[in-house]
Every structure is written in structure tokens, then in C-alpha cells.
C-alpha atoms as a PDB file:
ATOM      1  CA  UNK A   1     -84.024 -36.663  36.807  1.00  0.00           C
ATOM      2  CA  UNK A   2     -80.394 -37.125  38.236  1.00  0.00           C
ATOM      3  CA  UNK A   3     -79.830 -39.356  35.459  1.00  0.00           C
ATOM      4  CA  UNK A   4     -80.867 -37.079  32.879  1.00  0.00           C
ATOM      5  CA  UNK A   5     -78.812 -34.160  34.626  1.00  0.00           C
ATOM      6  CA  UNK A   6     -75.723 -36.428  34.632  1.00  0.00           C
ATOM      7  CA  UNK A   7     -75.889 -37.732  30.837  1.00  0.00           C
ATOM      8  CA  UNK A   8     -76.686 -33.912  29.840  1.00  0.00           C
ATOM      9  CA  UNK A   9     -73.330 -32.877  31.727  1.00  0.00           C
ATOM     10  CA  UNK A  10     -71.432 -35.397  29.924  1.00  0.00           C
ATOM     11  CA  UNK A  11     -72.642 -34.724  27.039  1.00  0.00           C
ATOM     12  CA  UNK A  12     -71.916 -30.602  26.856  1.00  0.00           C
ATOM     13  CA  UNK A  13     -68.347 -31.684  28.413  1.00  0.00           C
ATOM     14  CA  UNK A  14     -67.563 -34.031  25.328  1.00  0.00           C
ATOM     15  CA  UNK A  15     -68.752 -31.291  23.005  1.00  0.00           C
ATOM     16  CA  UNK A  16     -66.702 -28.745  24.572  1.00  0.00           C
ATOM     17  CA  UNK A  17     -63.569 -31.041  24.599  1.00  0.00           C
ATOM     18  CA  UNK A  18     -64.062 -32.372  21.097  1.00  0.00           C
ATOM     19  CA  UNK A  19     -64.322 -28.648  20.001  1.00  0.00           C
ATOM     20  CA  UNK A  20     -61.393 -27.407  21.622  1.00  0.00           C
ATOM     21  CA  UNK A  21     -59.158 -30.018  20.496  1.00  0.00           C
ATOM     22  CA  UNK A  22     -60.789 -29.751  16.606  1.00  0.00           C
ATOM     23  CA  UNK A  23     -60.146 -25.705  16.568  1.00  0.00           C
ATOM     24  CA  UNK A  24     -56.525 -26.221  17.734  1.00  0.00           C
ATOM     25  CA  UNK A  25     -53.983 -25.373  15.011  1.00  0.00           C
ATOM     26  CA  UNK A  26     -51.204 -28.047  14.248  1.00  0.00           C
ATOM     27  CA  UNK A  27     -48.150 -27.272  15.481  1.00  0.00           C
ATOM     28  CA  UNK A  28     -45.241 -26.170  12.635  1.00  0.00           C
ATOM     29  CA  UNK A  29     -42.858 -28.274  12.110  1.00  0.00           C
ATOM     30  CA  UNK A  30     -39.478 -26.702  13.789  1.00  0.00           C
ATOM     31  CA  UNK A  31     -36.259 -26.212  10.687  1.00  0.00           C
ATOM     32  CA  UNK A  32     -33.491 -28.252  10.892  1.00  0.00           C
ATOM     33  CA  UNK A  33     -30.369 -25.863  11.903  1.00  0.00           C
ATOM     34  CA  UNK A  34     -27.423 -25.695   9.537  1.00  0.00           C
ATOM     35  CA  UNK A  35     -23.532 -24.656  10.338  1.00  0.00           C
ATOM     36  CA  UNK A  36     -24.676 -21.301   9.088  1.00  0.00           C
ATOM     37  CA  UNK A  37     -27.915 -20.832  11.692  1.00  0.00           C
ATOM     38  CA  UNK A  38     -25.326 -21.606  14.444  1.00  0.00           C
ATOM     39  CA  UNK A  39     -23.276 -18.679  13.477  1.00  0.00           C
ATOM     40  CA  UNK A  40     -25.812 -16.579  12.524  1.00  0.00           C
ATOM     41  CA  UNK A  41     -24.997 -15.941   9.133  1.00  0.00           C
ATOM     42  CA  UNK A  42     -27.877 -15.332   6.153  1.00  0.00           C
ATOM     43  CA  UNK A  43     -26.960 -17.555   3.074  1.00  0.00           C
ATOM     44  CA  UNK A  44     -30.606 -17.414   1.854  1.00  0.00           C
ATOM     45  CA  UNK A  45     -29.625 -15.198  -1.750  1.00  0.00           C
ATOM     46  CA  UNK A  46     -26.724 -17.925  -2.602  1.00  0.00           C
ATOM     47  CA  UNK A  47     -26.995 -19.260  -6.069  1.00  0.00           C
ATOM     48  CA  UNK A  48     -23.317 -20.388  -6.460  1.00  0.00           C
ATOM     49  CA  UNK A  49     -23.499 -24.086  -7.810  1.00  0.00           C
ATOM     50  CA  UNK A  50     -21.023 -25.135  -5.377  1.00  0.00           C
ATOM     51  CA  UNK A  51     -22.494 -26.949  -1.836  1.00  0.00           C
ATOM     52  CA  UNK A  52     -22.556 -23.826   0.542  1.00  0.00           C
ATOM     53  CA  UNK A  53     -20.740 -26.426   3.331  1.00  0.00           C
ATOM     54  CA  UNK A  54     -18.187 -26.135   0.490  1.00  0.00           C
ATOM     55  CA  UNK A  55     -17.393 -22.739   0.534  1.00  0.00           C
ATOM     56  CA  UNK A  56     -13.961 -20.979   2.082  1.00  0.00           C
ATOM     57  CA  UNK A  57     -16.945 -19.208   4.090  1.00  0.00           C
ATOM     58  CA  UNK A  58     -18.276 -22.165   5.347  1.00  0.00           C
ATOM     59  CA  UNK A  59     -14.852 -23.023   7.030  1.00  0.00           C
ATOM     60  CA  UNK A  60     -13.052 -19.907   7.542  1.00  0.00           C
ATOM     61  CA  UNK A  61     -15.484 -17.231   8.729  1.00  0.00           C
ATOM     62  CA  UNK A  62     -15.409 -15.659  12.050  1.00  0.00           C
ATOM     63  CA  UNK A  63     -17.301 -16.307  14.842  1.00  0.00           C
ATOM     64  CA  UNK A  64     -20.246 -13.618  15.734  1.00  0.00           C
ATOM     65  CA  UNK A  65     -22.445 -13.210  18.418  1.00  0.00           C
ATOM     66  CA  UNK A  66     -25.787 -15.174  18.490  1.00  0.00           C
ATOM     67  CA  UNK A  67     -28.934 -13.627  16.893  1.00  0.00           C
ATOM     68  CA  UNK A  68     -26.720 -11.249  15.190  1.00  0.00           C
ATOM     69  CA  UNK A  69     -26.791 -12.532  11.292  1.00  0.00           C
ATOM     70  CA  UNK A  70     -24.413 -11.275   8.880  1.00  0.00           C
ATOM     71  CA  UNK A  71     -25.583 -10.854   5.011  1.00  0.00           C
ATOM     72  CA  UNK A  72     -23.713 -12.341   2.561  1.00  0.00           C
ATOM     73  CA  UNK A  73     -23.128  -9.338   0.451  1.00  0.00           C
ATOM     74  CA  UNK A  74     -21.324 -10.686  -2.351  1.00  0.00           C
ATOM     75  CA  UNK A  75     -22.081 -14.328  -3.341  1.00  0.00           C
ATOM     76  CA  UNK A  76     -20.594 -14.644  -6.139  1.00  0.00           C
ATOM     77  CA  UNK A  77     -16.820 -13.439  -4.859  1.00  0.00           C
ATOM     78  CA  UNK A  78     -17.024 -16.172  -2.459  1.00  0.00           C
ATOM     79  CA  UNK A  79     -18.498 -19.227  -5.241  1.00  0.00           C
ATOM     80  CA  UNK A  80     -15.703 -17.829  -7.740  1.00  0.00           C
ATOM     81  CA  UNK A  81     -12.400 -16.616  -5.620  1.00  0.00           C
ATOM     82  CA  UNK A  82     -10.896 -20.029  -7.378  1.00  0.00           C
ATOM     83  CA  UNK A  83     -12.085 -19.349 -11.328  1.00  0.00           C
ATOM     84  CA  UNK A  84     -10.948 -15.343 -10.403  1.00  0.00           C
ATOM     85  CA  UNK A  85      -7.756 -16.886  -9.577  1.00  0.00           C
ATOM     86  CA  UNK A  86      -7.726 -18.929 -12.087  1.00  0.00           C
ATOM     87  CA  UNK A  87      -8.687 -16.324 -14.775  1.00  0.00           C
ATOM     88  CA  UNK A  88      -5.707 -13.989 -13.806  1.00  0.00           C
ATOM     89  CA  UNK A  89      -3.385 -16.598 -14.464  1.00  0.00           C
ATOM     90  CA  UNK A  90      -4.617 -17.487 -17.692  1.00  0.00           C
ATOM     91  CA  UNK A  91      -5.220 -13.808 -18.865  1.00  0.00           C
ATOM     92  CA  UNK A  92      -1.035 -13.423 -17.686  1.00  0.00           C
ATOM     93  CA  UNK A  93      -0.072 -16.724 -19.465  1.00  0.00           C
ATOM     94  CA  UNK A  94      -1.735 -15.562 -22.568  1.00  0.00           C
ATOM     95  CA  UNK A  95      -0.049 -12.264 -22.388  1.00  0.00           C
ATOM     96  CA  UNK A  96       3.357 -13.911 -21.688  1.00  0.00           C
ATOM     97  CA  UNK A  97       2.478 -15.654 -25.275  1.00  0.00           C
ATOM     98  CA  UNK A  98       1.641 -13.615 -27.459  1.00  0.00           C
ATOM     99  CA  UNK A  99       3.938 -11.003 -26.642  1.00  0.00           C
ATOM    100  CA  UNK A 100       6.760 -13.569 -27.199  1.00  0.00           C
ATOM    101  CA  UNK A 101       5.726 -14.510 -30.676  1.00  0.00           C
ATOM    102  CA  UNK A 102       5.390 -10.798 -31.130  1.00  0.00           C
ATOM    103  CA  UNK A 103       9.177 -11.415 -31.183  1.00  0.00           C
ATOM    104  CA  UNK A 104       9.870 -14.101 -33.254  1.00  0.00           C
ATOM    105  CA  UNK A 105      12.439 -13.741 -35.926  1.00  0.00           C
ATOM    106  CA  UNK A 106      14.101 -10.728 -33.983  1.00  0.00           C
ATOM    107  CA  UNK A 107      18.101 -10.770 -33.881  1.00  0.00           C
ATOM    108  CA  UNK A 108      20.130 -12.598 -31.268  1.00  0.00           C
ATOM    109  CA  UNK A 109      22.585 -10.884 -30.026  1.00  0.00           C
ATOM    110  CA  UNK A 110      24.795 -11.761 -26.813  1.00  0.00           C
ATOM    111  CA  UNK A 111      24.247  -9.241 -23.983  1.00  0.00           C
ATOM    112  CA  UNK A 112      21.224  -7.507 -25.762  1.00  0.00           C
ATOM    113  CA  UNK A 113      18.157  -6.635 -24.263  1.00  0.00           C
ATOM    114  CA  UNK A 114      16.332  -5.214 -26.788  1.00  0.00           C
ATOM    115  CA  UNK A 115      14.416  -3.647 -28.617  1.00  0.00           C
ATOM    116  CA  UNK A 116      15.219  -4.303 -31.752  1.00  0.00           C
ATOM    117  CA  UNK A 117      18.032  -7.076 -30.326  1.00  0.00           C
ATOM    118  CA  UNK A 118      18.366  -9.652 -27.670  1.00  0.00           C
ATOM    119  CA  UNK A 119      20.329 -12.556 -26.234  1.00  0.00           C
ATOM    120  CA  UNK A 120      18.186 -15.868 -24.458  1.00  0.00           C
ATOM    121  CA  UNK A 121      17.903 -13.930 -20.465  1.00  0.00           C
ATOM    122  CA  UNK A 122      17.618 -10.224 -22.112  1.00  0.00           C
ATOM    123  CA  UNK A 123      14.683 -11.698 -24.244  1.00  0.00           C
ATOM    124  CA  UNK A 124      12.616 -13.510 -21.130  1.00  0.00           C
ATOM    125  CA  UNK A 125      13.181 -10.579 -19.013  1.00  0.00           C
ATOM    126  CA  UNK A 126      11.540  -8.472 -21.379  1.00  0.00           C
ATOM    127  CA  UNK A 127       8.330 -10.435 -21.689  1.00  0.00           C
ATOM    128  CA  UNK A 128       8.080 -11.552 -18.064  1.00  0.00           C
ATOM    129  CA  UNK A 129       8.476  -7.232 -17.841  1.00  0.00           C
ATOM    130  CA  UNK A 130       5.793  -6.586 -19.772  1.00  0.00           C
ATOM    131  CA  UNK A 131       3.254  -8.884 -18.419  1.00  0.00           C
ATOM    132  CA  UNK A 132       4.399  -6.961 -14.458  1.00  0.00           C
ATOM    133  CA  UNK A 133       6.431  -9.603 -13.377  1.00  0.00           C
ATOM    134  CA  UNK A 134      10.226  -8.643 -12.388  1.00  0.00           C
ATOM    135  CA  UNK A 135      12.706 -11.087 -12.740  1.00  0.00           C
ATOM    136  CA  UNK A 136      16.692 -11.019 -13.325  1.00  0.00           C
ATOM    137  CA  UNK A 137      18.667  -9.898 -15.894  1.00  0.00           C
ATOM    138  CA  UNK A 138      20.728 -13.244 -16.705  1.00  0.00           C
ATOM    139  CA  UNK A 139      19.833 -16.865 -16.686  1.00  0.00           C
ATOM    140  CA  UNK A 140      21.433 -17.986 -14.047  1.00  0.00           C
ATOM    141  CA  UNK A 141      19.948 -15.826 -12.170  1.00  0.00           C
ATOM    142  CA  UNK A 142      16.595 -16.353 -14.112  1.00  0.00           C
ATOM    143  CA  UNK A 143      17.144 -20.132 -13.105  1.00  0.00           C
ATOM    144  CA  UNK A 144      16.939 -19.515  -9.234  1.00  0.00           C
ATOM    145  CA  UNK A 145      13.582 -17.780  -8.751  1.00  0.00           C
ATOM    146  CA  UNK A 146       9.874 -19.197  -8.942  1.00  0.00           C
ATOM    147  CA  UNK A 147       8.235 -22.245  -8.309  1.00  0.00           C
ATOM    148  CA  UNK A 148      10.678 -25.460  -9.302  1.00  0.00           C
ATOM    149  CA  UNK A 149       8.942 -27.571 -12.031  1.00  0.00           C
ATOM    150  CA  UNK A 150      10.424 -30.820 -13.537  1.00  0.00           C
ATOM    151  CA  UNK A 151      10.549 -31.474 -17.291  1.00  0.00           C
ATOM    152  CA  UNK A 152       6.987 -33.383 -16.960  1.00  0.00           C
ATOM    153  CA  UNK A 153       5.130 -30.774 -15.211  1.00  0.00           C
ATOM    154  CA  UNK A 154       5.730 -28.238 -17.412  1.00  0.00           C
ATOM    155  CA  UNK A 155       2.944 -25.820 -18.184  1.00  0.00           C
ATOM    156  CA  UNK A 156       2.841 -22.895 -20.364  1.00  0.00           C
ATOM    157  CA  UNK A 157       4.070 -19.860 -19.498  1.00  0.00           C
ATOM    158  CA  UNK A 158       6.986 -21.404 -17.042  1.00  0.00           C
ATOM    159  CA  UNK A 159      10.761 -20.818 -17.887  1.00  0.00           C
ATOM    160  CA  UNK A 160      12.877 -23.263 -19.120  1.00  0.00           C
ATOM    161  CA  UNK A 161      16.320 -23.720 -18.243  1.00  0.00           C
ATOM    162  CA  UNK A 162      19.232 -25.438 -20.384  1.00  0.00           C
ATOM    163  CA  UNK A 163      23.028 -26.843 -19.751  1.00  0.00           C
ATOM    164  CA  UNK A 164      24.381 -25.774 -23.731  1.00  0.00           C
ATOM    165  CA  UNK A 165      27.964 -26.680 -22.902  1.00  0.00           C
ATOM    166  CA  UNK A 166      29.363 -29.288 -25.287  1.00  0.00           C
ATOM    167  CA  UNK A 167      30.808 -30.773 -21.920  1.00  0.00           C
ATOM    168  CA  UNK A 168      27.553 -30.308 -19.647  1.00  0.00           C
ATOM    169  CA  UNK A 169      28.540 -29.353 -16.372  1.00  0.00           C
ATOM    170  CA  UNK A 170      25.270 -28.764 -14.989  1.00  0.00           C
ATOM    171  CA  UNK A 171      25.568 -24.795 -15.150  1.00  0.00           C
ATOM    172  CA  UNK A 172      22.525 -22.975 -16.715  1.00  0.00           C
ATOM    173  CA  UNK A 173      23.449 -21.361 -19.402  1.00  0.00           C
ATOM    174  CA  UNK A 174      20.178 -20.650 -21.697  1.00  0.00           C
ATOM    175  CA  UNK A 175      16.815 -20.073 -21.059  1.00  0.00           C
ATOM    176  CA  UNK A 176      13.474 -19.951 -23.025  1.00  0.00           C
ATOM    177  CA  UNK A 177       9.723 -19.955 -22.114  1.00  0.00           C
ATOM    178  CA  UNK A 178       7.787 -23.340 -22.670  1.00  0.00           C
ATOM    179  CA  UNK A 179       4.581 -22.745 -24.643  1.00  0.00           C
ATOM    180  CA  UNK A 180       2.976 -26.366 -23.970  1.00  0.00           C
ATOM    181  CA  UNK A 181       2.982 -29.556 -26.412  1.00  0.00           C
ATOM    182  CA  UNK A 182       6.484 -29.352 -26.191  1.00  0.00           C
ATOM    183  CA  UNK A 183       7.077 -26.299 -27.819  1.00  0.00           C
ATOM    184  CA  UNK A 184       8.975 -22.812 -26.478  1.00  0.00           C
ATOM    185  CA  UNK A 185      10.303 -19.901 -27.706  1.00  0.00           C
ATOM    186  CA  UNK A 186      13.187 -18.665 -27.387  1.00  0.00           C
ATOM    187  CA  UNK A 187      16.572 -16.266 -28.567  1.00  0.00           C
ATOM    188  CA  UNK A 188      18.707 -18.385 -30.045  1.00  0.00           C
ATOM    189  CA  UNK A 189      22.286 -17.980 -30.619  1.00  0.00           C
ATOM    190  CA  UNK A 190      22.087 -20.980 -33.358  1.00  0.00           C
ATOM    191  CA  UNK A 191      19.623 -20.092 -34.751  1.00  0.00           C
ATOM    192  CA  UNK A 192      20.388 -16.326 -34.963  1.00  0.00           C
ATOM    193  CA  UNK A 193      17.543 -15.273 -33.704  1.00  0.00           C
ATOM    194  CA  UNK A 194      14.070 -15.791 -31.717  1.00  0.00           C
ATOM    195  CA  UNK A 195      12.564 -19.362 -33.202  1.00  0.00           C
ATOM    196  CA  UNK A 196      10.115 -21.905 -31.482  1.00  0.00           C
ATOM    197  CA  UNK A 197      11.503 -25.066 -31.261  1.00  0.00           C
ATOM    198  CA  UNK A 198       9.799 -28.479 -29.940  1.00  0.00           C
ATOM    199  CA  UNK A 199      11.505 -30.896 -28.121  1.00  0.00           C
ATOM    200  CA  UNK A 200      10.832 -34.085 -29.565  1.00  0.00           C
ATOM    201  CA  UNK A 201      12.078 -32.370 -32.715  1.00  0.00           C
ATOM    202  CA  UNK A 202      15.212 -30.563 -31.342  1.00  0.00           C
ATOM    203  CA  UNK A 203      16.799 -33.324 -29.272  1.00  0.00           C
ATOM    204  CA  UNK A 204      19.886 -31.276 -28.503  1.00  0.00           C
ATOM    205  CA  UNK A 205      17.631 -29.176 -26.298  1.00  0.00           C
ATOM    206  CA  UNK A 206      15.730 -31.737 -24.493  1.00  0.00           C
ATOM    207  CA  UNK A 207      19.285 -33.535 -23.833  1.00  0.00           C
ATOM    208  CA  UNK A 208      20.802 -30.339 -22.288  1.00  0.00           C
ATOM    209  CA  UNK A 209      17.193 -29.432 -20.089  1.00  0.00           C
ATOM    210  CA  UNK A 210      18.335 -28.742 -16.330  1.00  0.00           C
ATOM    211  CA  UNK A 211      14.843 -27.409 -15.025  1.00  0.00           C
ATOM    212  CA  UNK A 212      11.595 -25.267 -15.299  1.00  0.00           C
ATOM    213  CA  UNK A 213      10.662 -22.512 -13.088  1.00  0.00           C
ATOM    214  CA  UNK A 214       7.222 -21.119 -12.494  1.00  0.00           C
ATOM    215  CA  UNK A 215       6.952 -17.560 -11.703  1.00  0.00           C
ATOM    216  CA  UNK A 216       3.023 -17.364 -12.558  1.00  0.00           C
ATOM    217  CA  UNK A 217       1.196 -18.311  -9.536  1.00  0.00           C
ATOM    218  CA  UNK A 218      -2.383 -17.696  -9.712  1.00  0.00           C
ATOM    219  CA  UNK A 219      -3.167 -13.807  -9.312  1.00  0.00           C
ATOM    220  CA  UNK A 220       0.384 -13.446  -7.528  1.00  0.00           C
ATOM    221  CA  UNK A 221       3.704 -12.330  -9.176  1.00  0.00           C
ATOM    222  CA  UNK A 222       6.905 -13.553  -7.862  1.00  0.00           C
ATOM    223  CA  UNK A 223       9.676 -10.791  -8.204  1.00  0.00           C
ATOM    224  CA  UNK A 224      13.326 -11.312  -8.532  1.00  0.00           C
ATOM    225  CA  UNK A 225      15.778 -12.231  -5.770  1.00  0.00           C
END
């Protein structure tokens, strides 16, 4: 009878254990946390094709208090703050262009600025004017503001700078704006008025190039001195 009792008592225990250990959900597996957990912020709507651990975000924003996540309101500002950039530049550029070749086969005349007349510094200062960028009236002047660029950095939209003395002394005396491929624009007292010329064509100007300045930075102007 003890015997019976005691395999009976086993045998209820092993049901109840088997059953409470069956029953018993598994536990969920815990989420790895990111850079972004840590400082509570919500990146779940991104869709920018960029890494997220790649974004300025992911490096420059503030620290907040924990449990306390900030919404990224605007994704797509923070994927595209380089193409916006970018985009301003070109859409200035392209402005710069075609309001130059507006231009072309307008007058030269020395000390004119226009607008039915101009000399080489009267003629950039008007474009660079009309796309909002301020710069000075004459070319030496022209020569000393902006970004430096050397001959084979040259991009369009920067201003060139030339040395037209027969005896070059160094002195910038003409200016023009480069177009790319080795083209720019520019009033020309040769030539009478506002031609493109290319370098690899026009020798005498490639001979006599002292510099290119940039004053198109991105979605930044750079005024005058």
C-alpha cells in the first residue's frame, strides 16, 4: 500500500512538472541596441539609401535624456543636405551661364559696365550680380576674392584671371568666366566684343593665365572685399 501511495505521488508530481514547464512561453529574444537606442532617438520611418550610422545625425546630434526619444521629423533633409547643396550650386552655375552667353557679341568697351556696353571686370560683375553674388568692380580686385583654384582645377562657373601685358609682369589685368572643356567667355578688347574662346585654341590666353577664383561655394555666396 505504501508502495502504491509513493509511485502514485511521483507520478502526479512528474505530471505537474512536465505540464508546467510545457505551458511556459519561450522567452523573446531581447533587440540588439543601436547608437540611436542609446540616445533615444526614433529612426524607424528612415528610407534614405544612405547607412543611417552615415548620417550628419548619426554623428552630430545632441545628447537627450534617456527614455525620452526624439522623432525624426524630416528624413529626407537629413539623407539629402549634400545633393540640396549640391543642387544650389548647380542651379547658380547654370545661371552664371546662360546669362553670359545671353551676352555674347555685345560691345567692348573700356570702363563700361553695361547694358548695352562693357569692358572684361564691368562684364563679370554684371553676371556674378545677377545670379546674387557681389563682387568688385575691376579685375584686380575681381582677382583677390573667392576660393583660389589653379589652371587644372578649374570648374565652371569660376573666374579666370589673365597677365595681357606684352611684357608679363604678373599683374592681373583681364578676367573672364571659365565655362569647362576649356572654354570661357569673356569681353574682349581684341576681339571687340564678348566671344568664347578655348584655350588649347587661343594660346595667347592660356600663356598669359595667372589664376582662377571660385566664388560659388555650394549654397553660400562669397561677397566682395
Amino acid at each position: 500500500m505504501k508502495r502504491n501511495r509513493l509511485t502514485n505521488l511521483l507520478l502526479l508530481t512528474s505530471i505537474t512538472l512536465f505540464t508546467a514547464c510545457s505551458s511556459k512561453a519561450p522567452e523573446a529574444s531581447k533587440p540588439k541596441l543601436t547608437t540611436f537606442d542609446i540616445m533615444g532617438i526614433d529612426v524607424s520611418g528612415a528610407t534614405c539609401q544612405q547607412s543611417i550610422e552615415d548620417l550628419p545625425l548619426a554623428r552630430t546630434y545632441p545628447m537627450v535624456e534617456p527614455f525620452s526619444p526624439i522623432r525624426v521629423q524630416n528624413q529626407r533633409a537629413s539623407c539629402e543636405t549634400y545633393p540640396l547643396r549640391y543642387n544650389n550650386r548647380m542651379s547658380t552655375i547654370k545661371d552664371v551661364e546662360w546669362s553670359a552667353k545671353k551676352l555674347l557679341g555685345i560691345k567692348y568697351v573700356w570702363g563700361a559696365t553695361g547694358p548695352y556696353t562693357y569692358d572684361c571686370s564691368g562684364f563679370t560683375q554684371k553676371i556674378f550680380r545677377d545670379a546674387g553674388i557681389k563682387i568688385p568692380r575691376v579685375s584686380r580686385d575681381q582677382a583677390k576674392v573667392g576660393q583660389y583654384i589653379s589652371f587644372n582645377n578649374l570648374k565652371k562657373g569660376d573666374m579666370v584671371f589673365f597677365d595681357t601685358h606684352k611684357k608679363q609682369t604678373g599683374k592681373v589685368t583681364h578676367v573672364g568666366i571659365y565655362l569647362g572643356y576649356g572654354n570661357f567667355i569673356h569681353a574682349s578688347s581684341a576681339a571687340k566684343k564678348i566671344v568664347i574662346f578655348n584655350f588649347n585654341k587661343k594660346t595667347f590666353y592660356k600663356k598669359r593665365f595667372l589664376w582662377g577664383r571660385r566664388v560659388i561655394q555650394d549654397n553660400r555666396h562669397i561677397a566682395s572685399l
